[in-house]
Protein backbone atom coordinates (compact mmCIF):
# COMPACT_ATOMS: atom_id res chain seq x y z
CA UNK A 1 -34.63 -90.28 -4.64
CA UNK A 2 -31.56 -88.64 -3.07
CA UNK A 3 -31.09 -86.98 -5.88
CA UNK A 4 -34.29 -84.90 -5.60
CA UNK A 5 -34.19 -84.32 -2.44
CA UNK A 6 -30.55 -82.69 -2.87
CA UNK A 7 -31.73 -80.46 -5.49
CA UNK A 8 -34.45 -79.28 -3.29
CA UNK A 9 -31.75 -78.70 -0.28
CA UNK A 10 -30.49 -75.88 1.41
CA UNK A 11 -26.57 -76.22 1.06
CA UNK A 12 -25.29 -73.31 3.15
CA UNK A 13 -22.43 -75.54 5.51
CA UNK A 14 -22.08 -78.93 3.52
CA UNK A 15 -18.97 -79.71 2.09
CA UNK A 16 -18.43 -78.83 -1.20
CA UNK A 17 -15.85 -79.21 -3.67
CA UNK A 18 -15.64 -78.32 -7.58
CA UNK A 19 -14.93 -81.52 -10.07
CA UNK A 20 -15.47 -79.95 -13.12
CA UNK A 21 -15.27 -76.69 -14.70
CA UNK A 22 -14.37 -74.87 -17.87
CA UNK A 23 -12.05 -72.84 -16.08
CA UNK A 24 -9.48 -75.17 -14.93
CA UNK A 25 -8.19 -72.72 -11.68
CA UNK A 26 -11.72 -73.37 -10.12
CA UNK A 27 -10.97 -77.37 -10.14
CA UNK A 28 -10.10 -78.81 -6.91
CA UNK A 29 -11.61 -76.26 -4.91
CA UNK A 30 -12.70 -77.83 -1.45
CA UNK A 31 -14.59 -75.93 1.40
CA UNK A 32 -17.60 -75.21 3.36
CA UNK A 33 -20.55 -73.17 1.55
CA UNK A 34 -20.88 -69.97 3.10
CA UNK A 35 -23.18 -68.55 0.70
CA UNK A 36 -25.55 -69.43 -2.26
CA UNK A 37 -26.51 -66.48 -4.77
CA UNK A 38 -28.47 -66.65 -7.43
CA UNK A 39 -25.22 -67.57 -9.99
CA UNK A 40 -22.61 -67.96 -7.44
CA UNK A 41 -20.99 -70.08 -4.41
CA UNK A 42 -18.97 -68.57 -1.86
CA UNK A 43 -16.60 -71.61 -0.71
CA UNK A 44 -14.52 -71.04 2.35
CA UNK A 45 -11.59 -73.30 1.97
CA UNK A 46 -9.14 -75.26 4.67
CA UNK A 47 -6.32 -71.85 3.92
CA UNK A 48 -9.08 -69.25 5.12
CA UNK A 49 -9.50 -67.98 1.75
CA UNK A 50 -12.90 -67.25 0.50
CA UNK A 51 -13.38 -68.40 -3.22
CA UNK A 52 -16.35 -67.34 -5.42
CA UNK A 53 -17.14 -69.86 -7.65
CA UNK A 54 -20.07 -69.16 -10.65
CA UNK A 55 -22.57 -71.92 -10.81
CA UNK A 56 -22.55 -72.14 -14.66
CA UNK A 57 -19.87 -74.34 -16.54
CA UNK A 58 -19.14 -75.85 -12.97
CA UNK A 59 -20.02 -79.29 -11.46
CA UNK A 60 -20.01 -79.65 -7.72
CA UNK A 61 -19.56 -82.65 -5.35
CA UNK A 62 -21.53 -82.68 -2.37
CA UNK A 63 -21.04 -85.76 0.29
CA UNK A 64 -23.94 -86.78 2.61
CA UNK A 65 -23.76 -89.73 5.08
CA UNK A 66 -20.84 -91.30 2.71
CA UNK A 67 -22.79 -90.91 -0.69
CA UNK A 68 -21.46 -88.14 -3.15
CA UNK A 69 -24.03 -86.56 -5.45
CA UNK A 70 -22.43 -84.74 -8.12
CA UNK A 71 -24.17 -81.23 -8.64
CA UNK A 72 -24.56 -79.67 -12.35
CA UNK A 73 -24.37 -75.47 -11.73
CA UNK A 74 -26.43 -74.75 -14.98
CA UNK A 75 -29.48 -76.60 -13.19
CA UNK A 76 -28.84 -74.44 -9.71
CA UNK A 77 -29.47 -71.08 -11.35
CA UNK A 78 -31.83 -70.27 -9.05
CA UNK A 79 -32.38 -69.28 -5.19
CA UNK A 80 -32.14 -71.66 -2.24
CA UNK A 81 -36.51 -70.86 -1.42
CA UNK A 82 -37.27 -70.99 -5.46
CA UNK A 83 -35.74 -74.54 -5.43
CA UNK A 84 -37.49 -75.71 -2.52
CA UNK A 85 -40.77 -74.96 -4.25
CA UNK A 86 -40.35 -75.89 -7.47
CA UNK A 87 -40.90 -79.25 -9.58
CA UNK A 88 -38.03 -80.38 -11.62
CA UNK A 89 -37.90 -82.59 -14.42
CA UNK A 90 -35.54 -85.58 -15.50
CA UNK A 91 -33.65 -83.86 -18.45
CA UNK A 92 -30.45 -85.12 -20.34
CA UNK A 93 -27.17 -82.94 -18.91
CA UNK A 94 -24.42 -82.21 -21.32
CA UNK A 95 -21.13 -82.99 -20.56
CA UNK A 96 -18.84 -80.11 -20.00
């Protein structure tokens, strides 16, 4: 239930920090979500550096209210107001 209602969220100011990625300098990335393109994060992190981070090949961790939801990249290639409105479907993820 959470779940759905993360993927149908507007991010921009949570928490966010990268657990997985193919590119292991991207890993351990932790900041505030400035901004949400249509393939990429823009992180702000604690040193005032501002990271870009591309969705795909990346898994993100999001905490809300002491639960972390992890976040697969390849199923937020889209905008903030096309996710909102659209109907997703339980699907198997692959591992990265």
């Amino acid at each position: 239930m959470i779940q759905t209602k993360l993927l149908k969220a507007d991010l921009h100011g949570a928490l966010v920090s990268v657990m997985k990625s193919k590119c292991p300098s991207y890993v351990g990335v932790t900041g505030i979500l400035l901004q949400e393109t249509k393939h990429i994060f823009k992180i702000l992190t604690k040193e005032d550096r501002l990271k870009v981070i591309p969705k795909l090949s990346c898994v993100f961790a999001v905490e809300i209210d002491g639960f972390i939801s992890y976040i697969y990249g390849s199923k937020f290639q889209l905008w903030s107001s096309e996710r909102s409105a659209k109907k997703f479907k339980a699907k198997r993820t692959a591992d990265l």
